[in-house]
C-alpha atoms as a PDB file:
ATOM      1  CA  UNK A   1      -1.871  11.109   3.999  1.00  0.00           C
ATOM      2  CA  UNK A   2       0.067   9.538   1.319  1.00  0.00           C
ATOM      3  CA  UNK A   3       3.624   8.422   2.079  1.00  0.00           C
ATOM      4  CA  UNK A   4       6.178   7.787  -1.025  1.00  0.00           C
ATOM      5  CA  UNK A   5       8.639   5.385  -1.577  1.00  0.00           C
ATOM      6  CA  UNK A   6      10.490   5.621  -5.276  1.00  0.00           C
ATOM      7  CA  UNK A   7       8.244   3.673  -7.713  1.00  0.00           C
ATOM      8  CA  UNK A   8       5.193   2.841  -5.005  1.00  0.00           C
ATOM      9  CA  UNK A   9       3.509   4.646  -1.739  1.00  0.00           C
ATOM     10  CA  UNK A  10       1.020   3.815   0.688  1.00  0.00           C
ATOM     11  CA  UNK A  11      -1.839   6.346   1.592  1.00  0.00           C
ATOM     12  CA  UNK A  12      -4.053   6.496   5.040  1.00  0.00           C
ATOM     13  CA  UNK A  13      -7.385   7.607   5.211  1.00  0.00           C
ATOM     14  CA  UNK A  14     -10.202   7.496   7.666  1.00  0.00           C
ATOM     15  CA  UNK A  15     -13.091   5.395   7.312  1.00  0.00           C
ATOM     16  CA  UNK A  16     -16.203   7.172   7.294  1.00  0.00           C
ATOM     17  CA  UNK A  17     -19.499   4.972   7.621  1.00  0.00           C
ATOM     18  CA  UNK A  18     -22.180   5.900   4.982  1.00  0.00           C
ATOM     19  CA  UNK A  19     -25.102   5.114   6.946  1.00  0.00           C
ATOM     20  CA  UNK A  20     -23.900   6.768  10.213  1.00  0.00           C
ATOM     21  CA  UNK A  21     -21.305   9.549   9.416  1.00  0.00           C
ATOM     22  CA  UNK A  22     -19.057   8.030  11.870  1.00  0.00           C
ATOM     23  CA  UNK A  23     -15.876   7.291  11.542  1.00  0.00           C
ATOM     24  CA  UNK A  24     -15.500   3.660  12.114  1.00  0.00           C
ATOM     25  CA  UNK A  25     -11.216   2.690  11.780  1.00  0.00           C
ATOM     26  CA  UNK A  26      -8.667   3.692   9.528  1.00  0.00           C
ATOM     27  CA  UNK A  27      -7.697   2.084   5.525  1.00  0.00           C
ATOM     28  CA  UNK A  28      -4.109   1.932   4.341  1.00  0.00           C
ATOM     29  CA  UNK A  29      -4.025   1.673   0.461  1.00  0.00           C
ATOM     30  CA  UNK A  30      -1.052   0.283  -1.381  1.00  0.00           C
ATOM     31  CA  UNK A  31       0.033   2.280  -4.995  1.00  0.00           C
ATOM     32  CA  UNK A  32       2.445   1.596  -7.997  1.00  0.00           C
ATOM     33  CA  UNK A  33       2.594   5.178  -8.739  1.00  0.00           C
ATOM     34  CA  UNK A  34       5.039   4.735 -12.177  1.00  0.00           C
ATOM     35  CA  UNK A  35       4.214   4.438 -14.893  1.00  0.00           C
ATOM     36  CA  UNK A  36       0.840   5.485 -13.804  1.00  0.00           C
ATOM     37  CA  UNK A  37      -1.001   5.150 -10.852  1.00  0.00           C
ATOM     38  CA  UNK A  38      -2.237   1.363 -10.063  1.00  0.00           C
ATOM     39  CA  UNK A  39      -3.666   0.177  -6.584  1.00  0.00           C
ATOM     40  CA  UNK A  40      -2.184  -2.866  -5.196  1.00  0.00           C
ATOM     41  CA  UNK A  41      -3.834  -3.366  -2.018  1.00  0.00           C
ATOM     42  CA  UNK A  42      -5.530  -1.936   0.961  1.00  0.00           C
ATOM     43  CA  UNK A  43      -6.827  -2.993   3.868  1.00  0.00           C
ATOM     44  CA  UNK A  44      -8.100  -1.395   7.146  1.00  0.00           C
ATOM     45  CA  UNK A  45      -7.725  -1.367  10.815  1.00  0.00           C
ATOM     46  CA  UNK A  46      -8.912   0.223  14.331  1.00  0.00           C
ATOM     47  CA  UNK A  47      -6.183   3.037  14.890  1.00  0.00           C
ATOM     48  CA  UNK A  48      -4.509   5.279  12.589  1.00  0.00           C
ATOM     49  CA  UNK A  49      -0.557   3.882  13.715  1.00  0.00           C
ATOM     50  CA  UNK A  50      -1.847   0.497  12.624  1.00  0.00           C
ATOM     51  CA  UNK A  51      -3.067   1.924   9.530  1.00  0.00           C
ATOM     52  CA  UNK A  52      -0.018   3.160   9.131  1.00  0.00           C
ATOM     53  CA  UNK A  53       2.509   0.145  10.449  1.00  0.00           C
ATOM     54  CA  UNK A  54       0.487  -2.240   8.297  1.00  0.00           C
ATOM     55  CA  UNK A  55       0.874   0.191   5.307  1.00  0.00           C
ATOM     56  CA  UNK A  56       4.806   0.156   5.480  1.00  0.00           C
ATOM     57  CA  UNK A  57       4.332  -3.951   5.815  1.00  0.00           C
ATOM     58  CA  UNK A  58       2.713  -4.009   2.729  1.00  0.00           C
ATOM     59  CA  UNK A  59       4.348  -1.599   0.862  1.00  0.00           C
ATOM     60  CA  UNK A  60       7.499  -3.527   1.755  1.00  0.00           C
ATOM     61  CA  UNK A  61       6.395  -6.711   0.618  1.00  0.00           C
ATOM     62  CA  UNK A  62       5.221  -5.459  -2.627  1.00  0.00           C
ATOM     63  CA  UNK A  63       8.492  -3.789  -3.618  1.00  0.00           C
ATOM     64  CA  UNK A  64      10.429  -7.332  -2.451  1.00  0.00           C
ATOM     65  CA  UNK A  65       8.029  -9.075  -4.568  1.00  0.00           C
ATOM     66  CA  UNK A  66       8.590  -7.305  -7.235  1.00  0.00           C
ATOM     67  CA  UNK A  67      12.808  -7.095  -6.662  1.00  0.00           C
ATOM     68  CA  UNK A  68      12.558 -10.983  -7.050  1.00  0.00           C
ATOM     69  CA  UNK A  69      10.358 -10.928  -9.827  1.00  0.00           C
ATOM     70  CA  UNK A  70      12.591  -8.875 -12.143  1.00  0.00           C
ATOM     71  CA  UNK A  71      15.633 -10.652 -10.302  1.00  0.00           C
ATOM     72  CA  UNK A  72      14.331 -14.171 -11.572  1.00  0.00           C
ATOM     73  CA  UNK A  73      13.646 -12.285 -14.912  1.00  0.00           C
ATOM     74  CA  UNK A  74      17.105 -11.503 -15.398  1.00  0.00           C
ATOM     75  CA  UNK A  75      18.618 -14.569 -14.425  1.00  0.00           C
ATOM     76  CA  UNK A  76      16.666 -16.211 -17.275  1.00  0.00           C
ATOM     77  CA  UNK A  77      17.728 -14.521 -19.669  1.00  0.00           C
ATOM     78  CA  UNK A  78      21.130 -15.169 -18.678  1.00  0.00           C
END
């Protein structure tokens, strides 16, 4: 499932183990999807809700990250 959020989203998935076909926990992976599509992070846990908690974390912290980036950006060239 893939969840959007303006410029970025966060997708779950299950995590299937290659050497025993069973699923084994959950991955959350973090996306800039503009200009083009550009992972960011991931990471995985036991249960799908906190795949999915830890997804919206992340995804937060990237877009703050990047709101004081260009912030800091435009103050120098003030």
């Amino acid at each position: 499932m893939r969840f959007y959020e303006g410029n970025h989203a966060y997708e779950v998935e299950r995590v299937l183990d290659p050497a025993t076909q069973v699923y084994s926990g959950w991955r959350y992976k973090i996306y800039r999807i503009r200009p083009t599509q550009e992972l960011l992070r991931s990471g995985e846990t036991a249960t799908q809700p906190e795949a999915e908690k830890a997804g919206r974390k992340a995804l937060a912290q990237v877009v703050r990250a990047e709101r004081n980036e260009k912030s800091k950006g435009s103050n120098r060239a003030a």
